[in-house]
Structures are given as structure tokens and as C-alpha cells.
N, C-alpha and C. Protein backbone atom coordinates (compact mmCIF):
# COMPACT_ATOMS: atom_id res chain seq x y z
N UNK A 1 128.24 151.19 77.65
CA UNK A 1 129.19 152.21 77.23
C UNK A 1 128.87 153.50 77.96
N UNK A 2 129.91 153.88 78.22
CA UNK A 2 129.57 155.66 79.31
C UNK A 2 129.97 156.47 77.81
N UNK A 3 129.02 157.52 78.23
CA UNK A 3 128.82 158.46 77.79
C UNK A 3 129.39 159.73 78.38
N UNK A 4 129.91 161.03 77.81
CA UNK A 4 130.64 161.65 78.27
C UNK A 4 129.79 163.16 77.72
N UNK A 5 129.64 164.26 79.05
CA UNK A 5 129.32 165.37 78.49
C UNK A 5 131.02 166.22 78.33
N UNK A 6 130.69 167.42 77.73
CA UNK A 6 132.15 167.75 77.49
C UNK A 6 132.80 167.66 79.11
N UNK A 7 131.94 168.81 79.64
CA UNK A 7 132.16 168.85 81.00
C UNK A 7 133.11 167.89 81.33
N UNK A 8 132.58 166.35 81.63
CA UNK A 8 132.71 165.28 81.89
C UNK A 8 134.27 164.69 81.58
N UNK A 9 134.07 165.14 80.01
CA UNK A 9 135.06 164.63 79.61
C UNK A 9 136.55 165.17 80.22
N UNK A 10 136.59 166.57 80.23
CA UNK A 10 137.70 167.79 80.64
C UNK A 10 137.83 167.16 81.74
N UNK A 11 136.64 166.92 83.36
CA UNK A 11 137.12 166.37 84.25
C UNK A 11 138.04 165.27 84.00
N UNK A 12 137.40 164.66 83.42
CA UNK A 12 138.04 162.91 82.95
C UNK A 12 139.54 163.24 83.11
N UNK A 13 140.19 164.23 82.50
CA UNK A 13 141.34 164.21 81.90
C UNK A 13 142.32 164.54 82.82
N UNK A 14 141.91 164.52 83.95
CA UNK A 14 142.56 164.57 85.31
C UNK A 14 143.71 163.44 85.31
N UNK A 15 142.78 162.72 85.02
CA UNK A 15 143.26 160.96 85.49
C UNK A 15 143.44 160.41 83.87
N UNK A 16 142.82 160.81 82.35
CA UNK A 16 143.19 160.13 81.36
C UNK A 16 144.40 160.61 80.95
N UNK A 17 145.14 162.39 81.01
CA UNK A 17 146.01 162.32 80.70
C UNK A 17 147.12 161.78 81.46
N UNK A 18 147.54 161.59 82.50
CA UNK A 18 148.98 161.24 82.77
C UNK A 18 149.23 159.77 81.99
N UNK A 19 147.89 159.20 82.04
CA UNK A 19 147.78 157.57 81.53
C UNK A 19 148.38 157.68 80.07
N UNK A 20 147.76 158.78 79.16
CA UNK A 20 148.76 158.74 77.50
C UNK A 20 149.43 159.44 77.63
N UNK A 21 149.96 160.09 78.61
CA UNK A 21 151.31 160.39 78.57
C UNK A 21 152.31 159.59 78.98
N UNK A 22 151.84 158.49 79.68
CA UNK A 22 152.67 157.03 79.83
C UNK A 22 152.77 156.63 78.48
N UNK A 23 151.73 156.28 78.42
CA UNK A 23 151.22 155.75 76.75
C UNK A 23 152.05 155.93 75.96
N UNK A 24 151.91 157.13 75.59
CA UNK A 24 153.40 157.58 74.72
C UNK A 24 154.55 157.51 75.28
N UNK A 25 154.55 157.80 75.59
CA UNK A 25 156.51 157.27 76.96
C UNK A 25 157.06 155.90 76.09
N UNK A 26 156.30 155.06 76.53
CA UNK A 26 156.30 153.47 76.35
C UNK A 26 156.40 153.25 75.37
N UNK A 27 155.80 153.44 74.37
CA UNK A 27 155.06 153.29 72.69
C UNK A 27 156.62 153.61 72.62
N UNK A 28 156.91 154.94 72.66
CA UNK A 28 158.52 155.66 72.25
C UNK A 28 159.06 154.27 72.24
N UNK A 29 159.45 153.95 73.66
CA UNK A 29 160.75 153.14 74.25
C UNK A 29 160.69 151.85 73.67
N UNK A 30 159.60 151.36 73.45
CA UNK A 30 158.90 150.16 72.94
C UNK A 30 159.70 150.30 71.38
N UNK A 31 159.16 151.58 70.82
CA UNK A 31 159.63 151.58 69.02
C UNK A 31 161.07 151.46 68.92
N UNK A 32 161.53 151.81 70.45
CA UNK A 32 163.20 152.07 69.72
C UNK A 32 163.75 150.79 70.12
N UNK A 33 163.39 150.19 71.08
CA UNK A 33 164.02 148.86 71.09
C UNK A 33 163.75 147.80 70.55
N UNK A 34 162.47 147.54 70.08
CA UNK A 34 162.15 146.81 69.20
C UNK A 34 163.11 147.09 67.41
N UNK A 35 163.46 148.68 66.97
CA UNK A 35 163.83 149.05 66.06
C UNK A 35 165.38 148.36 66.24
N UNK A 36 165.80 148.56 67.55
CA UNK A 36 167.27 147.85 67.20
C UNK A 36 167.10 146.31 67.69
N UNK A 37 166.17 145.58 68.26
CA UNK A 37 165.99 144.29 67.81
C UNK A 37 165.68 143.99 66.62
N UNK A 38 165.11 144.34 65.81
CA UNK A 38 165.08 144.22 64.56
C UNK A 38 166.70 143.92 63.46
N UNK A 39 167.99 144.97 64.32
CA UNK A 39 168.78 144.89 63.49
C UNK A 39 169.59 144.23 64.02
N UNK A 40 169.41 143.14 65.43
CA UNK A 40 169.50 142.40 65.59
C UNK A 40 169.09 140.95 64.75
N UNK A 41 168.13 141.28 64.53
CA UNK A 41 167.09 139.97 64.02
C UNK A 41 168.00 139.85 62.86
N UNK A 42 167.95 141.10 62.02
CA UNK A 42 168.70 141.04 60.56
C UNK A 42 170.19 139.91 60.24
N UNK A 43 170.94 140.50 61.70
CA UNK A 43 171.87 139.89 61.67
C UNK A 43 171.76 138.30 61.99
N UNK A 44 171.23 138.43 63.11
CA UNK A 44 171.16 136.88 62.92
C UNK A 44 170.78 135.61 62.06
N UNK A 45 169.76 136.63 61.32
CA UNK A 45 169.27 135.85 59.67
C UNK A 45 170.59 135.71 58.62
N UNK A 46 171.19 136.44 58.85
CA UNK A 46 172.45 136.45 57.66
C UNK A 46 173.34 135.10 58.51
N UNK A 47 173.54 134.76 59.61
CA UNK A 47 174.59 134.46 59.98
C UNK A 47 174.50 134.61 62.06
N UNK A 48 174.45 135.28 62.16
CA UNK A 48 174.88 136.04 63.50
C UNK A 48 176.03 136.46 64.18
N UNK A 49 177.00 135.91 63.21
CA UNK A 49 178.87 137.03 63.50
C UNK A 49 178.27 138.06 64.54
N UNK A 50 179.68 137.99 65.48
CA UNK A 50 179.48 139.05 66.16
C UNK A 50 178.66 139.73 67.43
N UNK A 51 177.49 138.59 67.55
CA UNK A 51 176.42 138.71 67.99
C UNK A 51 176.40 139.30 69.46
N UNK A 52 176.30 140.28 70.07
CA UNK A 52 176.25 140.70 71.67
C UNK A 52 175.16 140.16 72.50
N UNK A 53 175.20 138.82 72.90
CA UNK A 53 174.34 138.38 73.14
C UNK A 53 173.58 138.78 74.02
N UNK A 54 174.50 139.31 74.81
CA UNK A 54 173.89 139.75 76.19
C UNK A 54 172.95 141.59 75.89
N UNK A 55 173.19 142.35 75.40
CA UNK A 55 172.40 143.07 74.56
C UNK A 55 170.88 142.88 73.99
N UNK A 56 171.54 141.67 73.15
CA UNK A 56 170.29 141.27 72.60
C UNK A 56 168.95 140.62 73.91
N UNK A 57 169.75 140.12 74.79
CA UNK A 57 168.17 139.67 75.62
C UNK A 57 167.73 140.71 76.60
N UNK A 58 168.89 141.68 76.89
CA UNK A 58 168.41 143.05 77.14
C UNK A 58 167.37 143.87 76.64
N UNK A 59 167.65 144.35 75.44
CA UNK A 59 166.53 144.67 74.44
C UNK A 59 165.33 144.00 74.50
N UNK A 60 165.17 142.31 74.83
CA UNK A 60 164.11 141.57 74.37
C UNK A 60 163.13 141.97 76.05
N UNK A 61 163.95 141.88 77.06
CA UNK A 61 163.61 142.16 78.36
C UNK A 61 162.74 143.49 78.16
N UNK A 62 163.37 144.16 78.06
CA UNK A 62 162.87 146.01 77.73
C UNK A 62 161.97 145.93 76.72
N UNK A 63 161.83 145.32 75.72
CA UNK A 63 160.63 145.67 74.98
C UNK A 63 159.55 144.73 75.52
N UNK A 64 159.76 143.96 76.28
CA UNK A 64 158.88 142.83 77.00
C UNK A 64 158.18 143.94 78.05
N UNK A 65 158.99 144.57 78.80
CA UNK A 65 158.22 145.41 79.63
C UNK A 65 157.68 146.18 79.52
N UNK A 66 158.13 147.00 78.01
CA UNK A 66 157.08 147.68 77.89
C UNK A 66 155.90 147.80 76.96
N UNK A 67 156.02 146.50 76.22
CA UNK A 67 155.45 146.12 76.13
C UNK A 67 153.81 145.81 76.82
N UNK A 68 154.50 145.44 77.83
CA UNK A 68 153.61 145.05 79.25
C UNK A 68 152.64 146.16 79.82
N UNK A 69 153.68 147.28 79.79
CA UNK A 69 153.38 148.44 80.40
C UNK A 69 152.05 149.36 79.35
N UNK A 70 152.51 149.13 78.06
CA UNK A 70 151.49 149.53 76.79
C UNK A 70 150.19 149.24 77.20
N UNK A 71 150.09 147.52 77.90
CA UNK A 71 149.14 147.09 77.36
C UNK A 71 148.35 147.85 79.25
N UNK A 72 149.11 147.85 80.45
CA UNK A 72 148.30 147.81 80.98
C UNK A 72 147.70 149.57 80.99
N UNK A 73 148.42 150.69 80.36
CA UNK A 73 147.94 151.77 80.15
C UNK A 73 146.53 151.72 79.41
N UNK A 74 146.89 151.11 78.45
CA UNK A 74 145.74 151.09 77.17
C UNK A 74 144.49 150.27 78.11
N UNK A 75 144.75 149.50 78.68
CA UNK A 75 143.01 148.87 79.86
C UNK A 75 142.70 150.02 80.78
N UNK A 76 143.37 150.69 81.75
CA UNK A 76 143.34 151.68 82.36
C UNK A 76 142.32 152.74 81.88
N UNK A 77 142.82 153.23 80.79
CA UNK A 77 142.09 153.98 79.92
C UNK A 77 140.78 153.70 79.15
N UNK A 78 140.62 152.30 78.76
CA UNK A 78 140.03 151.59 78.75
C UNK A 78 138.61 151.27 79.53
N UNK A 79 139.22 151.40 80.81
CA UNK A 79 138.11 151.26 81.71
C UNK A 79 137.51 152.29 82.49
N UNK A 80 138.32 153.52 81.83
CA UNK A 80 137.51 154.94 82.29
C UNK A 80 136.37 154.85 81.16
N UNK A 81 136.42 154.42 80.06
CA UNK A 81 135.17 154.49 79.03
C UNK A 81 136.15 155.47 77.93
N UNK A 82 137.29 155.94 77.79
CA UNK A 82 137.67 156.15 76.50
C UNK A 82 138.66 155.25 75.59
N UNK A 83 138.41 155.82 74.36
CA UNK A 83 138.90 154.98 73.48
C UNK A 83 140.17 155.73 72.75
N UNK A 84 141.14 154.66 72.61
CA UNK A 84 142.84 154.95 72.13
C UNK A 84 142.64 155.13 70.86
N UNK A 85 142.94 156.16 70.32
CA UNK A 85 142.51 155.94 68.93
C UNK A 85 144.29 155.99 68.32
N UNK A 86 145.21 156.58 68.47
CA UNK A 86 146.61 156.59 68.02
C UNK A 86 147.59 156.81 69.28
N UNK A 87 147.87 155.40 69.87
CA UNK A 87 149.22 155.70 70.62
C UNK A 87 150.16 156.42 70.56
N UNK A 88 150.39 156.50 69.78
CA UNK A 88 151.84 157.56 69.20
C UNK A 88 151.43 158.85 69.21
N UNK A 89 150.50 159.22 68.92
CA UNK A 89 150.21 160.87 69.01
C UNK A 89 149.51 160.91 70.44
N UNK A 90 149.29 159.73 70.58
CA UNK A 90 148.10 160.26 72.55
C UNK A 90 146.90 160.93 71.75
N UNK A 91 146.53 160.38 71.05
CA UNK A 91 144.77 161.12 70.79
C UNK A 91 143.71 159.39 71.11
N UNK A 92 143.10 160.53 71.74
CA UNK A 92 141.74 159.66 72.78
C UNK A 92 140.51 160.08 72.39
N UNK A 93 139.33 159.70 72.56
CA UNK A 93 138.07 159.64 71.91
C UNK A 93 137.04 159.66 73.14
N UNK A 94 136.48 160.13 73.51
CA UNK A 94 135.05 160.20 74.91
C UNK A 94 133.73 159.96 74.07
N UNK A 95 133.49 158.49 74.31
CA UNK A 95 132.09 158.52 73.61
C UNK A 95 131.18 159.56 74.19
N UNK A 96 129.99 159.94 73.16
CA UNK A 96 129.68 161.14 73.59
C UNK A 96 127.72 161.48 73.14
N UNK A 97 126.94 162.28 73.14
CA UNK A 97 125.77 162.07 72.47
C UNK A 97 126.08 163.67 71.80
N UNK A 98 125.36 164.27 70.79
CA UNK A 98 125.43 165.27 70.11
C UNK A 98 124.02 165.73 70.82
N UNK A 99 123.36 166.78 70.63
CA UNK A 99 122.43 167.10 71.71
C UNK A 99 120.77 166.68 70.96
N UNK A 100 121.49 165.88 69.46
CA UNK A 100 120.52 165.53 68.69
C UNK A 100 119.94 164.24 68.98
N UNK A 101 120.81 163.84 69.97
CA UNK A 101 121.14 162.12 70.09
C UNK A 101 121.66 161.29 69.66
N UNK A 102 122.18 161.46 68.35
CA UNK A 102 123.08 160.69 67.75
C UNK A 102 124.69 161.01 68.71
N UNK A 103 125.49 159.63 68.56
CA UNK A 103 126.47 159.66 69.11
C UNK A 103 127.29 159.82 68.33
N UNK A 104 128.47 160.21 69.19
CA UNK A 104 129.47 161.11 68.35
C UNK A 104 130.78 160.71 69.29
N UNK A 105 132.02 161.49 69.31
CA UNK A 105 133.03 161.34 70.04
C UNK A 105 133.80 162.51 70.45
N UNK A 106 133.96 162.55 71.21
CA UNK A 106 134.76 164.13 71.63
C UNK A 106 136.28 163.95 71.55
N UNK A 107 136.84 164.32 70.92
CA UNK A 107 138.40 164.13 70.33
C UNK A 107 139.56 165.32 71.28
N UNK A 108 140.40 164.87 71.65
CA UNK A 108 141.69 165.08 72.78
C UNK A 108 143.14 164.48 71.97
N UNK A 109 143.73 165.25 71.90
CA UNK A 109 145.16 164.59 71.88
C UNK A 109 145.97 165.21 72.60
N UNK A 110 147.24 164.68 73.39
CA UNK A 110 148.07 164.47 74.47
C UNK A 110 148.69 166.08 73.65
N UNK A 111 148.49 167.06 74.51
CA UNK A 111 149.49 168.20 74.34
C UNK A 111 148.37 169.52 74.50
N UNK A 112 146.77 169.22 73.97
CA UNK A 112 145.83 170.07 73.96
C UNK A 112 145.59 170.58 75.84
N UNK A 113 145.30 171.68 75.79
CA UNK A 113 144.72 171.91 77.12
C UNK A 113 143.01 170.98 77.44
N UNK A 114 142.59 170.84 76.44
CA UNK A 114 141.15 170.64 76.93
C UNK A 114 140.63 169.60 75.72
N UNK A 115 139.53 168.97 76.29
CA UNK A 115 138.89 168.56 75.22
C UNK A 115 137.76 169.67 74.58
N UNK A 116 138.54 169.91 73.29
CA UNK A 116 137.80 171.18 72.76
C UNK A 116 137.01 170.83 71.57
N UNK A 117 137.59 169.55 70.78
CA UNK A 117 136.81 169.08 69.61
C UNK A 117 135.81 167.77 69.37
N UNK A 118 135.35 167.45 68.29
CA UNK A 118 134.39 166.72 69.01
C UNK A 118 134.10 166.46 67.11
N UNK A 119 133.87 164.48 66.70
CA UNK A 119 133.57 164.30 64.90
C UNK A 119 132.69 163.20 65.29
N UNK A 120 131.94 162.78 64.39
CA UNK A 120 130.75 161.96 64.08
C UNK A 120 131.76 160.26 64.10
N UNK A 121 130.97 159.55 64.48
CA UNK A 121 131.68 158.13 64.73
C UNK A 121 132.17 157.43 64.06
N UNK A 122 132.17 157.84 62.41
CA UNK A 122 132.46 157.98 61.31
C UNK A 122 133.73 158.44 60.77
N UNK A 123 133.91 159.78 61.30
CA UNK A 123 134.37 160.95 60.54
C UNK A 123 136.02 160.74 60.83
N UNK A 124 136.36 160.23 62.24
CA UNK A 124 137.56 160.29 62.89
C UNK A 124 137.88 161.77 63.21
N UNK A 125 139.47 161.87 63.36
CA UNK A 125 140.53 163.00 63.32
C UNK A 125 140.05 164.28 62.17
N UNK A 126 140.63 163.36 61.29
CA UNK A 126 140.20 165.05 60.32
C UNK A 126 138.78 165.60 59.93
N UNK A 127 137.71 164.81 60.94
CA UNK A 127 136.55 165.11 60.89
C UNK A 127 136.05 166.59 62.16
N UNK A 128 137.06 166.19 62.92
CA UNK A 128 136.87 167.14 64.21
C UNK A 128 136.09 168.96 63.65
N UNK A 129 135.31 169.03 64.50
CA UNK A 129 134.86 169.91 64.75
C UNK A 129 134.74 170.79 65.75
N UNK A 130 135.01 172.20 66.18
CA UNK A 130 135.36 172.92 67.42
C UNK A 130 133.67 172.52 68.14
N UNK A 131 134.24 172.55 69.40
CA UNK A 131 132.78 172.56 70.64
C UNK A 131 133.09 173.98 70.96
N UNK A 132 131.46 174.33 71.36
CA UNK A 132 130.45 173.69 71.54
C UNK A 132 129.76 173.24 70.33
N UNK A 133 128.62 172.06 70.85
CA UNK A 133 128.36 171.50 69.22
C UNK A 133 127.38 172.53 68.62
């Protein structure tokens, strides 16, 4: 597992944010077409009257891709050494050491300028605490 000084981490974010800002892109496009396959699905359980077929494998295509696309963001990111903690908001995690040695995580979500906060491995989100530690 890499370890991240803040430093480290802020560089990082060169290259981690555009990746959850895909992230979220996708996740979006992903929720909404899956949301109207769904009211697809509905219908076809009742019956399927009506059915636009050609729509429907549209939708299935598009959430297939991005589907696809989710997953290869989330390895990407993945293999810089941080961790996805909520797609939908773009908050990311930099494993990290506290200067005590215990490890900790330095907390980022998609919209912040910097990685500025930082909670116990435990604690999550509403654990965050301002850096420096």
C-alpha cells in the first residue's frame, strides 16, 4: 500500500482529479439511464404494451458503457494508491501515516481546491479533521 504525504497527495491530484471527475460524469449518466431502464423494466413486468424497443436496447447499450467506463475510472484511481470512497460526490481517500505512525487517510472531494483534510481509518467523512495534523 503507498502511502501519501499531504504534499504527495495535492501533487497526486494532478492526475486523480480529472479521473473523479469522469467518475462522476459516468455515475450521473449511468443513474439516469439505468433510472429510465428501470421504467422500462416496470413496464414490461406488467405486460410490455407499447414497448419502444429500439430505445430500450439503447439505454441498455449506454448504461453498458458506462458502466464500463465506471469501472475502468475506479482501477485507474485505484492504481495510483487511492481509495473511492463515494462516487457520486467524488470523495477520495490517500492512505496516509499521522506523524505518530498510526495510519490515517487524507480526505478530498471533487470540487475542493486541495487536499486539506485528513480522519482516522475509522472515523470516515464526518470524522475529517483540518491539516496540518
Amino acid at each position: 500500500m503507498k502511502f501519501f504525504t499531504p504534499a504527495e497527495a495535492n501533487e497526486a491530484l494532478e492526475v486523480v482529479r480529472p479521473l473523479v471527475e469522469r467518475l462522476v460524469e459516468r455515475r450521473r449518466s449511468f443513474l439516469e439511464h439505468d433510472g429510465e431502464l428501470d421504467r422500462y423494466r416496470e413496464k414490461i413486468a406488467t405486460n410490455g404494451g407499447g414497448l419502444d424497443h429500439r430505445r430500450f436496447h439503447e439505454l441498455q447499450e449506454a448504461a453498458s458503457e458506462e458502466a464500463e467506463e465506471i469501472t475502468r475510472s475506479l482501477e485507474a484511481i485505484a492504481a495510483l494508491g487511492v481509495q473511492v470512497k463515494d462516487p457520486d460526490r467524488g470523495l477520495v481517500d490517500f492512505p496516509s501515516r499521522h506523524p505518530g505512525g498510526d495510519p490515517v487517510l487524507l480526505c478530498w472531494r471533487l470540487g475542493e481546491r486541495e487536499v486539506a483534510y485528513w480522519h482516522g481509518v475509522e472515523d470516515g467523512f464526518a470524522g475529517r479533521k483540518p491539516l496540518p495534523f
